[in-house]
PDB file of N, CA and C in Angstrom:
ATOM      1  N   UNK A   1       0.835  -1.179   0.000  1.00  0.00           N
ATOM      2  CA  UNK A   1       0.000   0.000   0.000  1.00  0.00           C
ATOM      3  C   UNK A   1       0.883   1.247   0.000  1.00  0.00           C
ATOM      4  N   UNK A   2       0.493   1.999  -1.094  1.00  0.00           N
ATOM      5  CA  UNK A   2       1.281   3.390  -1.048  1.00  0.00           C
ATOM      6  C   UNK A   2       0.618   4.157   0.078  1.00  0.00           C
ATOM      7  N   UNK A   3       1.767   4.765   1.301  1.00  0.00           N
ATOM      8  CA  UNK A   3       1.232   6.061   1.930  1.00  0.00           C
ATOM      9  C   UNK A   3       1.241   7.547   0.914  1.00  0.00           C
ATOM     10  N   UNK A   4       0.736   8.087   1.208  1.00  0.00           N
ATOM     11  CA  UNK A   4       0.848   9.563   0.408  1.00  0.00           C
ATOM     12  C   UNK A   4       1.137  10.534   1.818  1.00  0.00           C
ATOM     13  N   UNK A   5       2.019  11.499   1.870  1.00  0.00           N
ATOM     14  CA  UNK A   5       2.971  12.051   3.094  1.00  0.00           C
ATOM     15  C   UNK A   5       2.152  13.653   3.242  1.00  0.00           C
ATOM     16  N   UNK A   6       1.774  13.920   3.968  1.00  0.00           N
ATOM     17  CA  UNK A   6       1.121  15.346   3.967  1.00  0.00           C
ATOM     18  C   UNK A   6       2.335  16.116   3.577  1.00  0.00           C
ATOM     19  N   UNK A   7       3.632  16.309   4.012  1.00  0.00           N
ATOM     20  CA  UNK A   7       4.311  16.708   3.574  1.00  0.00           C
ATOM     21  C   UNK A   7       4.785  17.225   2.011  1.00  0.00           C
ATOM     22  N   UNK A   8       4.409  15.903   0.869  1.00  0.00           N
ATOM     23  CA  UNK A   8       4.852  15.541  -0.292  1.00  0.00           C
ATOM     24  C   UNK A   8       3.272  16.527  -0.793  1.00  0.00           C
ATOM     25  N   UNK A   9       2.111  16.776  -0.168  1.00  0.00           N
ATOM     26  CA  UNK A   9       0.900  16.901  -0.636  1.00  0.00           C
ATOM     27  C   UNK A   9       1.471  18.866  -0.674  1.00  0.00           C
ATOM     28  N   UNK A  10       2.176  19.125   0.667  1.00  0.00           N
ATOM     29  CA  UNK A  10       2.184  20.193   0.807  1.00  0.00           C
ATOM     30  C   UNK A  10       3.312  20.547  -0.708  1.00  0.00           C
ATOM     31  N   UNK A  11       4.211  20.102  -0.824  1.00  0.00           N
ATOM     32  CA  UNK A  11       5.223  20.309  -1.579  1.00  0.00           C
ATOM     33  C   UNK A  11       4.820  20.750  -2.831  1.00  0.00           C
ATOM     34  N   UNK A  12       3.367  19.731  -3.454  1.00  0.00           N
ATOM     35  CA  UNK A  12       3.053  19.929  -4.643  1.00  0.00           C
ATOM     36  C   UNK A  12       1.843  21.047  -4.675  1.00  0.00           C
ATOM     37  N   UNK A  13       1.269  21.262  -3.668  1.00  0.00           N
ATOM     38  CA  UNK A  13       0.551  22.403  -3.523  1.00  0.00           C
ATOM     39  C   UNK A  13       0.760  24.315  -3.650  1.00  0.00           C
ATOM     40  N   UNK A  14       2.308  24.169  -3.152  1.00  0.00           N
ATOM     41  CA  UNK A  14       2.681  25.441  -3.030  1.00  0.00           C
ATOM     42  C   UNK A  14       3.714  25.318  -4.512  1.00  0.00           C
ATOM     43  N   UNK A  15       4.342  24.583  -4.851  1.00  0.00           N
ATOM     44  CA  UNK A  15       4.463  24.568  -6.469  1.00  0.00           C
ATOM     45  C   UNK A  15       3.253  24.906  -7.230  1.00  0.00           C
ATOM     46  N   UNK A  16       1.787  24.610  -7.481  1.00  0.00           N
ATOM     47  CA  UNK A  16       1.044  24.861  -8.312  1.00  0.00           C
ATOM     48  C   UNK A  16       0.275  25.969  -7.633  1.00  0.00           C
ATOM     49  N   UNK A  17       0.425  26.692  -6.477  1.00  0.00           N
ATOM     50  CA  UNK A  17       0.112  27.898  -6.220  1.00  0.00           C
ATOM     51  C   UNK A  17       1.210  29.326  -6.433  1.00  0.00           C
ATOM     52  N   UNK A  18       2.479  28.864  -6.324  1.00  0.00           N
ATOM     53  CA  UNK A  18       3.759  29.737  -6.628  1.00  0.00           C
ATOM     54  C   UNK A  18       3.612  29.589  -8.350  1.00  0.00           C
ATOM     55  N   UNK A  19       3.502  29.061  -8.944  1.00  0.00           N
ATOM     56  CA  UNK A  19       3.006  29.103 -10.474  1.00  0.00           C
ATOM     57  C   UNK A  19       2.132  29.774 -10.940  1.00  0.00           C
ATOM     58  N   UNK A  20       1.354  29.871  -9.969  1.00  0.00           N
ATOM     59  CA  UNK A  20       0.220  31.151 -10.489  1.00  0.00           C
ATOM     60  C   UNK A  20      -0.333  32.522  -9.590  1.00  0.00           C
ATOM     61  N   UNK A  21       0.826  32.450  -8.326  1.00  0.00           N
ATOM     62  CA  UNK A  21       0.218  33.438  -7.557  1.00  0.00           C
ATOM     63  C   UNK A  21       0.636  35.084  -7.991  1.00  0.00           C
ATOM     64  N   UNK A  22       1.081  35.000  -9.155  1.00  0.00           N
ATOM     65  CA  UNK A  22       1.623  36.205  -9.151  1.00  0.00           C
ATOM     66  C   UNK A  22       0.586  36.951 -10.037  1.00  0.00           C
ATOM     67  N   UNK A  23      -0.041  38.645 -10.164  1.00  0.00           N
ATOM     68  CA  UNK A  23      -1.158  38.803 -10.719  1.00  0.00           C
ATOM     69  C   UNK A  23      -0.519  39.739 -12.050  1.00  0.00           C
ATOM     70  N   UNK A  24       0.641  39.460 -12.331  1.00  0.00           N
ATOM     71  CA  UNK A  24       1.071  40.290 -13.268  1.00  0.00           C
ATOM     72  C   UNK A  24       0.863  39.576 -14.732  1.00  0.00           C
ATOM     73  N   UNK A  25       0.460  40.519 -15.698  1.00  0.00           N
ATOM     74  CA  UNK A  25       0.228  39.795 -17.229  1.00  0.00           C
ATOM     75  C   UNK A  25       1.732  38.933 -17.886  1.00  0.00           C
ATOM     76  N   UNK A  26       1.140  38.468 -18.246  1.00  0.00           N
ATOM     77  CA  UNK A  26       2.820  37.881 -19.268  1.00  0.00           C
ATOM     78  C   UNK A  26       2.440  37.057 -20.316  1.00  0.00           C
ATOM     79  N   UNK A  27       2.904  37.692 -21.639  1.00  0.00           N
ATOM     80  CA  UNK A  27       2.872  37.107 -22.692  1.00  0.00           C
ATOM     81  C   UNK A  27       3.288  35.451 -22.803  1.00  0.00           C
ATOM     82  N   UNK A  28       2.144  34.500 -23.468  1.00  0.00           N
ATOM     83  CA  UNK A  28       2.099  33.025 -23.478  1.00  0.00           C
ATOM     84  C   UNK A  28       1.755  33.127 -24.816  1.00  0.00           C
ATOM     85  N   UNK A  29       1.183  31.759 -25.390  1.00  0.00           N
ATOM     86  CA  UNK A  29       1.389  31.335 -26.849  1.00  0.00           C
ATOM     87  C   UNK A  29       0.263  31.799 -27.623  1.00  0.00           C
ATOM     88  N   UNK A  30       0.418  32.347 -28.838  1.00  0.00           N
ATOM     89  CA  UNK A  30      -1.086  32.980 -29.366  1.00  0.00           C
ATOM     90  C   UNK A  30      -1.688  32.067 -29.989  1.00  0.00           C
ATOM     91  N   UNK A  31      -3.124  32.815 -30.393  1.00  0.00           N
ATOM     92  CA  UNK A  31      -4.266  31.684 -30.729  1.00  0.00           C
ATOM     93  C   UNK A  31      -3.275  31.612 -32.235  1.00  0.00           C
ATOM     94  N   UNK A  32      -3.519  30.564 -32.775  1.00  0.00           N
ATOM     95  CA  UNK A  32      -3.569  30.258 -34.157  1.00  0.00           C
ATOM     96  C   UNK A  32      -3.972  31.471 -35.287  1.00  0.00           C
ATOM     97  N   UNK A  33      -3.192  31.797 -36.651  1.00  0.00           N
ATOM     98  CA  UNK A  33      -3.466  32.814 -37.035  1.00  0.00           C
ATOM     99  C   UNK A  33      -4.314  32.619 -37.880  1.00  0.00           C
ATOM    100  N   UNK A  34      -5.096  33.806 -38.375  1.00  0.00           N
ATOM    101  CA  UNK A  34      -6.591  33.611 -39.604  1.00  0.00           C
ATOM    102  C   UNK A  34      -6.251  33.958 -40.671  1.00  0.00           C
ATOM    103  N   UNK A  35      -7.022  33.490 -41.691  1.00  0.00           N
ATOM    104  CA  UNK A  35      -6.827  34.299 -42.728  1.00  0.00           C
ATOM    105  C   UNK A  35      -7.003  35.940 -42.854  1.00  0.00           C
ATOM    106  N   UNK A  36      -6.334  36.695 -43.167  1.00  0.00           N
ATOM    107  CA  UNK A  36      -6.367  37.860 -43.353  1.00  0.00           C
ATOM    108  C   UNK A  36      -6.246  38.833 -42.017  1.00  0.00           C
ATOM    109  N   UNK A  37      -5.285  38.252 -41.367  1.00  0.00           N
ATOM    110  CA  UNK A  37      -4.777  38.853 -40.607  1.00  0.00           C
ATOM    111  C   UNK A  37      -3.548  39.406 -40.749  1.00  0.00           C
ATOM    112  N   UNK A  38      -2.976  40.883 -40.526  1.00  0.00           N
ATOM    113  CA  UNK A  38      -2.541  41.623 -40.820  1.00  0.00           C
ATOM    114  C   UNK A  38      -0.300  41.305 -40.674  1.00  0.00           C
ATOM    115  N   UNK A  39      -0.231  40.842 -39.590  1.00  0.00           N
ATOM    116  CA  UNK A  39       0.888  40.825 -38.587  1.00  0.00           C
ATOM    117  C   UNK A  39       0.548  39.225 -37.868  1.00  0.00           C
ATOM    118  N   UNK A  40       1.684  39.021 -37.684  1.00  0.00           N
ATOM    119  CA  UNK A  40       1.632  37.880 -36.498  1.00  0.00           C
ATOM    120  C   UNK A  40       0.682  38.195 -35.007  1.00  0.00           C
ATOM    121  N   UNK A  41       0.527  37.257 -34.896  1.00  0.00           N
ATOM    122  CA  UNK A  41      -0.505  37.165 -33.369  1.00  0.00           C
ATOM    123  C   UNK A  41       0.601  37.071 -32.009  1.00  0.00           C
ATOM    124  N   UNK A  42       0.151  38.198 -30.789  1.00  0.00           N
ATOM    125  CA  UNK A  42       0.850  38.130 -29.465  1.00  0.00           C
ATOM    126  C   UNK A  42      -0.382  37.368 -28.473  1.00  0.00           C
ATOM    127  N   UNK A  43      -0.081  37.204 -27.522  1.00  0.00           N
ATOM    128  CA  UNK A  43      -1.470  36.815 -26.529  1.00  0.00           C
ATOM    129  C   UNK A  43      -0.734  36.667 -25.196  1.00  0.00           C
ATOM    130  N   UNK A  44      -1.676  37.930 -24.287  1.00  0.00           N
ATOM    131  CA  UNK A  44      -1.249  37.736 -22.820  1.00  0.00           C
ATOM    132  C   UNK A  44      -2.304  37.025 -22.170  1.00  0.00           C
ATOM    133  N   UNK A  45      -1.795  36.585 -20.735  1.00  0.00           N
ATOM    134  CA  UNK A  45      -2.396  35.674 -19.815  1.00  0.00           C
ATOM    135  C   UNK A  45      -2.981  37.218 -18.878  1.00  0.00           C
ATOM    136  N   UNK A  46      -4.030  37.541 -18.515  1.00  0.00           N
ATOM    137  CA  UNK A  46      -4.307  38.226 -17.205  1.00  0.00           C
ATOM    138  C   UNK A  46      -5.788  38.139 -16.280  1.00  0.00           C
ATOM    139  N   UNK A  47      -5.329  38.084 -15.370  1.00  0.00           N
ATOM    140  CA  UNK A  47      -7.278  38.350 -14.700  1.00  0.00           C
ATOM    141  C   UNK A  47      -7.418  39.744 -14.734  1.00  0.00           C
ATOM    142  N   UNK A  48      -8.751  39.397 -15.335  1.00  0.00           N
ATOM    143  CA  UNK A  48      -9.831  40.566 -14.995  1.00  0.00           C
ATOM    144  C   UNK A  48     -10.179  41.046 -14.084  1.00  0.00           C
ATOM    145  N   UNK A  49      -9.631  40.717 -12.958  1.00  0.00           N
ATOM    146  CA  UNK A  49     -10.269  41.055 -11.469  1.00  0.00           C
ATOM    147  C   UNK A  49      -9.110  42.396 -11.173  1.00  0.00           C
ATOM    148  N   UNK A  50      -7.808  41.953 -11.415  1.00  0.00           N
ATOM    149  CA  UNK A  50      -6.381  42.646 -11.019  1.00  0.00           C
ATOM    150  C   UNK A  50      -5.749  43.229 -11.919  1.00  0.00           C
ATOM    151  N   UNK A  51      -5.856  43.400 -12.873  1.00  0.00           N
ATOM    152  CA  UNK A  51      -5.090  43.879 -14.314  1.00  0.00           C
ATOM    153  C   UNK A  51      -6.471  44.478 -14.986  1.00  0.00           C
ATOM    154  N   UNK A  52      -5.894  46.417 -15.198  1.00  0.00           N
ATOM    155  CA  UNK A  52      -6.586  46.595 -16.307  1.00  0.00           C
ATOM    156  C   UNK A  52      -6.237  46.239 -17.577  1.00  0.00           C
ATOM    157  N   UNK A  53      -7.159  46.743 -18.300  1.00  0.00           N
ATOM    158  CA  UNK A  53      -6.931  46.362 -20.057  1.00  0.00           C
ATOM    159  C   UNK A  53      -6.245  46.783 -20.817  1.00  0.00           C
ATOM    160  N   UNK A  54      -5.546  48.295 -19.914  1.00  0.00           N
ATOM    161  CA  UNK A  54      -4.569  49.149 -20.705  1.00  0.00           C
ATOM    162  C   UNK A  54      -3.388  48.576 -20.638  1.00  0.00           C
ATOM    163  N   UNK A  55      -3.307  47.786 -19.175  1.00  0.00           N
ATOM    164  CA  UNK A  55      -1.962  47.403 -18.787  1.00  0.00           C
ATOM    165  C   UNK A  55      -1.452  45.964 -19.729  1.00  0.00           C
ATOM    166  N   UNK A  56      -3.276  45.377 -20.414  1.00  0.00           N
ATOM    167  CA  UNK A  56      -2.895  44.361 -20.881  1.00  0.00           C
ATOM    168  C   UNK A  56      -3.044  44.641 -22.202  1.00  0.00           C
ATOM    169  N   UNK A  57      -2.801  45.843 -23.064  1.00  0.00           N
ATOM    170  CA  UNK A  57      -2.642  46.681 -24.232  1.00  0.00           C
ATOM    171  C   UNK A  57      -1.102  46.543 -24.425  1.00  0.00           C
ATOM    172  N   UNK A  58      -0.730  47.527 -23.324  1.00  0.00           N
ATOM    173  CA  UNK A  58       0.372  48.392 -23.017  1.00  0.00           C
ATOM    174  C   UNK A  58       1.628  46.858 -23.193  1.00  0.00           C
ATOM    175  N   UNK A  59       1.632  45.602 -22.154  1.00  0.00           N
ATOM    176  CA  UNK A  59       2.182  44.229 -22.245  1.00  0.00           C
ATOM    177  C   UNK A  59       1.932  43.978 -23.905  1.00  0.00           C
ATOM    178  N   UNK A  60       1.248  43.858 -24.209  1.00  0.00           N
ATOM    179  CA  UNK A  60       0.989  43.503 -26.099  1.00  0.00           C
ATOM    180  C   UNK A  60       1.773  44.072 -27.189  1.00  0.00           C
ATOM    181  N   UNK A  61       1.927  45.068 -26.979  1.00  0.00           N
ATOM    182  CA  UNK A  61       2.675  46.398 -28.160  1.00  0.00           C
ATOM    183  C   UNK A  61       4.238  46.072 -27.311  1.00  0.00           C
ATOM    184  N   UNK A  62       4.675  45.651 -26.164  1.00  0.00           N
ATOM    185  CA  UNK A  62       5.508  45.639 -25.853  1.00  0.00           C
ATOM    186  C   UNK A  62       6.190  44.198 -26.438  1.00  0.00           C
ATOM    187  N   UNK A  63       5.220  42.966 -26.992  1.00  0.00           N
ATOM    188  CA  UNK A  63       5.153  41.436 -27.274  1.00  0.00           C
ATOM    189  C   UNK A  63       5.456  42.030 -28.807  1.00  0.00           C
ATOM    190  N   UNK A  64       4.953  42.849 -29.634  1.00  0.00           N
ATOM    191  CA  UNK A  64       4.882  43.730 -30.714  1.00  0.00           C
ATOM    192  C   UNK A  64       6.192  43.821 -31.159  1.00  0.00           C
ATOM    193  N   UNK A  65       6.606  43.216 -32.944  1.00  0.00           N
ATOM    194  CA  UNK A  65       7.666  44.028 -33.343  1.00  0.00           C
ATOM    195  C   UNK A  65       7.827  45.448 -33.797  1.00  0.00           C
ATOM    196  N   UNK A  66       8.928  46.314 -33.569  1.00  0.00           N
ATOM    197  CA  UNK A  66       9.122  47.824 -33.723  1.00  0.00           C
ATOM    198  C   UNK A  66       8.010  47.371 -35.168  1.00  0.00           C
ATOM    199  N   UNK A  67       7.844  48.870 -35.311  1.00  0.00           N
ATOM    200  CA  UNK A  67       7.089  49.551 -36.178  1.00  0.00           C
ATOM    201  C   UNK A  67       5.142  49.061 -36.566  1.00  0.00           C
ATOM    202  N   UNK A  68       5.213  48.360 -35.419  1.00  0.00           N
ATOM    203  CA  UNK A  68       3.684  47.747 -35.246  1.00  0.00           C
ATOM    204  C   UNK A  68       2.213  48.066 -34.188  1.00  0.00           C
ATOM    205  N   UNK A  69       1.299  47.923 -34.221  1.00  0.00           N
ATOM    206  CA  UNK A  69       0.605  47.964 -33.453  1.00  0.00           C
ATOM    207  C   UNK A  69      -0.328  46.865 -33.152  1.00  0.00           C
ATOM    208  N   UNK A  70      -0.088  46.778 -31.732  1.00  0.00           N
ATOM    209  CA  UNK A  70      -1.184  45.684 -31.266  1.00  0.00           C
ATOM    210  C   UNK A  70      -2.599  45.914 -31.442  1.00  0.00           C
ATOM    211  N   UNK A  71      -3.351  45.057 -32.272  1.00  0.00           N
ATOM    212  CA  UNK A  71      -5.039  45.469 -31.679  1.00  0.00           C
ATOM    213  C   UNK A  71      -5.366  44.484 -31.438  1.00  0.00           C
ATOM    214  N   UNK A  72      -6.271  44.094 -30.802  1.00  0.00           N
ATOM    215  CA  UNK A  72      -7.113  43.023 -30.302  1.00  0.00           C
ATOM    216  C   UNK A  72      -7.698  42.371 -31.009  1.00  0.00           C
ATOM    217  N   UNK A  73      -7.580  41.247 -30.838  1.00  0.00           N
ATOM    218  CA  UNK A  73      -8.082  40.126 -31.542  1.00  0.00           C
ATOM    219  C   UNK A  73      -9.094  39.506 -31.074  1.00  0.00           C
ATOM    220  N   UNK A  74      -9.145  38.603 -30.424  1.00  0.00           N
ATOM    221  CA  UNK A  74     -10.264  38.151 -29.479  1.00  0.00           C
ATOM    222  C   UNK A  74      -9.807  37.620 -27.797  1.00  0.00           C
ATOM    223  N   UNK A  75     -10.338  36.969 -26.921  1.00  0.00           N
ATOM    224  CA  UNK A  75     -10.329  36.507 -26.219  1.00  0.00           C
ATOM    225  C   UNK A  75     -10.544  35.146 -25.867  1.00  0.00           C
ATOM    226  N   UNK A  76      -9.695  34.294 -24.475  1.00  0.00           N
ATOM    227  CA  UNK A  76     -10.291  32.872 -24.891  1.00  0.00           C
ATOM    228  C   UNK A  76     -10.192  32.308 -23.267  1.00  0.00           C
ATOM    229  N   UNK A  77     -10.559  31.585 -22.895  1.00  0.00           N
ATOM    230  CA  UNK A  77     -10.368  30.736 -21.865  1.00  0.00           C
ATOM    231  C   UNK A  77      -9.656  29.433 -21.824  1.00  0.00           C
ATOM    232  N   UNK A  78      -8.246  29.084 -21.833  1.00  0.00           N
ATOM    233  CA  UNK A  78      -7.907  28.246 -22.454  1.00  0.00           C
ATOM    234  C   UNK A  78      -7.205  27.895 -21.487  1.00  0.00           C
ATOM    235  N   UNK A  79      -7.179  27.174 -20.539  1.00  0.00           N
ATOM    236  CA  UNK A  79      -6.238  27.262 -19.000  1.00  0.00           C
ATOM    237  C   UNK A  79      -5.328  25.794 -19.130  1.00  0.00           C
ATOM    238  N   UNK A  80      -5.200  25.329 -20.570  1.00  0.00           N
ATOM    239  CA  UNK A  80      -3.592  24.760 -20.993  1.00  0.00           C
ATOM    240  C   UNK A  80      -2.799  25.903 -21.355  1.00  0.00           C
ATOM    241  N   UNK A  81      -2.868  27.033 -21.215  1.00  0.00           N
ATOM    242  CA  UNK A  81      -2.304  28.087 -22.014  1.00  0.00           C
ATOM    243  C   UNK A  81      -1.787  28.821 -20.742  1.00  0.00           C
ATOM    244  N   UNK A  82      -3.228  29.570 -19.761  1.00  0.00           N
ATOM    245  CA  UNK A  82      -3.015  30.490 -18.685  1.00  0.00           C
ATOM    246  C   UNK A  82      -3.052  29.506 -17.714  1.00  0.00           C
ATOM    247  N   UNK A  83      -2.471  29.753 -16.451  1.00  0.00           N
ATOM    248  CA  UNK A  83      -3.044  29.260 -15.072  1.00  0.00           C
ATOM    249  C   UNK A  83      -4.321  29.871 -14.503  1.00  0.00           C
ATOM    250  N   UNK A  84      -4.344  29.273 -13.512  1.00  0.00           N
ATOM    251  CA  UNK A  84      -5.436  29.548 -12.801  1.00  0.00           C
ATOM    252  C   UNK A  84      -5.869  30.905 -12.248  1.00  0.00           C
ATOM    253  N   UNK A  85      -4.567  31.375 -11.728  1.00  0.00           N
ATOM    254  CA  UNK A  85      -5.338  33.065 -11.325  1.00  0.00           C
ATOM    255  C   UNK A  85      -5.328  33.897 -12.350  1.00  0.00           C
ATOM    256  N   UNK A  86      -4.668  33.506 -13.583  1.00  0.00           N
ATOM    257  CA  UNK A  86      -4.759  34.453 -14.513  1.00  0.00           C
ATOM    258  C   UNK A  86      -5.516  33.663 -15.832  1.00  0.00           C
ATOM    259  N   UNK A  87      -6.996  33.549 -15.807  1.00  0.00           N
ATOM    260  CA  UNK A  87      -6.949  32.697 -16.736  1.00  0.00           C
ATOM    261  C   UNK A  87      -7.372  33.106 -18.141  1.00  0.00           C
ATOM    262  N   UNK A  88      -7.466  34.202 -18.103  1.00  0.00           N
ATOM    263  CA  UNK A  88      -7.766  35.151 -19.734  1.00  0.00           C
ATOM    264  C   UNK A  88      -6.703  34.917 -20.433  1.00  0.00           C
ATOM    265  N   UNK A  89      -7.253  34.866 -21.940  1.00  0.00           N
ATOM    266  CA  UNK A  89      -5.658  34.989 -22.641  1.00  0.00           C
ATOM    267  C   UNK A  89      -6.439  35.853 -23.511  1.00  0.00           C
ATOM    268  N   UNK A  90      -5.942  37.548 -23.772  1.00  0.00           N
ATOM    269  CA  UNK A  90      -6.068  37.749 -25.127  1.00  0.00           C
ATOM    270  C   UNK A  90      -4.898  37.745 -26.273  1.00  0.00           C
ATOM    271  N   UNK A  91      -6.127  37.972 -27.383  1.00  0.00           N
ATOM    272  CA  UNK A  91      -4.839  37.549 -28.421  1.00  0.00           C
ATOM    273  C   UNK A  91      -4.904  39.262 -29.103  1.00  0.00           C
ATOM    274  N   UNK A  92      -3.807  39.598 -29.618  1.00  0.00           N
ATOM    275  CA  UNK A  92      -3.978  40.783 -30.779  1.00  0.00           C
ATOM    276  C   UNK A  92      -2.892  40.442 -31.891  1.00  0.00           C
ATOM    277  N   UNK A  93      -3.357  40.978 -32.785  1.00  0.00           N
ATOM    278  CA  UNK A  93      -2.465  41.280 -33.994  1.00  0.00           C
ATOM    279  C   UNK A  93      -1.780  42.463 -34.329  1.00  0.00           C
ATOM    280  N   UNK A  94      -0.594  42.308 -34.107  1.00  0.00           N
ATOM    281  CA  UNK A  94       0.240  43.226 -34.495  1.00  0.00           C
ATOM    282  C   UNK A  94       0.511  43.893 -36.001  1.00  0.00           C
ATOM    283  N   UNK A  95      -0.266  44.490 -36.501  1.00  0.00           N
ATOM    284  CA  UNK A  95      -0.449  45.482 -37.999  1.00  0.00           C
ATOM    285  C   UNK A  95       0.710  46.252 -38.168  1.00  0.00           C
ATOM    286  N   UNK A  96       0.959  46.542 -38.908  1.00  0.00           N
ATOM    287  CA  UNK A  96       1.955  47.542 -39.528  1.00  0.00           C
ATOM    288  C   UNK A  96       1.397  48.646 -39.427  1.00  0.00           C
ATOM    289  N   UNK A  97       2.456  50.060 -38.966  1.00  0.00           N
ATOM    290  CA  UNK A  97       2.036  51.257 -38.802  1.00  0.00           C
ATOM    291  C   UNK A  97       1.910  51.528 -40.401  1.00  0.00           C
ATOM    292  N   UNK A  98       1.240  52.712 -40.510  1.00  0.00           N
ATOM    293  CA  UNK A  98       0.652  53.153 -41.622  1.00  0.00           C
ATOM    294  C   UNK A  98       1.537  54.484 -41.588  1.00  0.00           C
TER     295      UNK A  98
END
């Protein structure tokens, strides 16, 4: 009979809470690109609860190569992508300045 160690329970607990306790955005993998989309696709991870939208603009254009602009693409819930406290991912496309 396997014991399981409260210890070993704690170990793996604060690993998959230190993985996501932090509430800051950070660029993860973008959705798949469409036809007729302009620029390559960026996509940040953030909650909606703790992060405004500018901040998760502002992270995007920064994911952005020079001479581009991020706009928004869509949104997704995809939590193989985000963790748990952050589980938004948007995506934008980075266009060429005009």
């Amino acid at each position: 009979m396997i014991r399981f160690r409260p210890t070993a329970a704690f170990a793996v607990a604060a690993a998959l809470i230190g993985c996501s306790s932090t509430f800051a955005p950070y660029a993860t993998i973008a959705s798949n690109p469409q036809p007729g989309d302009a620029g390559p696709r960026v996509a940040i991870c953030y909650n909606t609860m703790h992060t405004p939208l500018a901040t998760v603009h502002d992270q995007a254009q920064r994911e952005c190569p020079t001479n581009t602009v991020a706009e928004p693409a869509d949104t997704d819930f995809y939590m193989q992508v985000c963790p748990l406290l952050l589980p938004l991912r948007a995506s934008f496309i980075c266009t060429p300045t005009k």
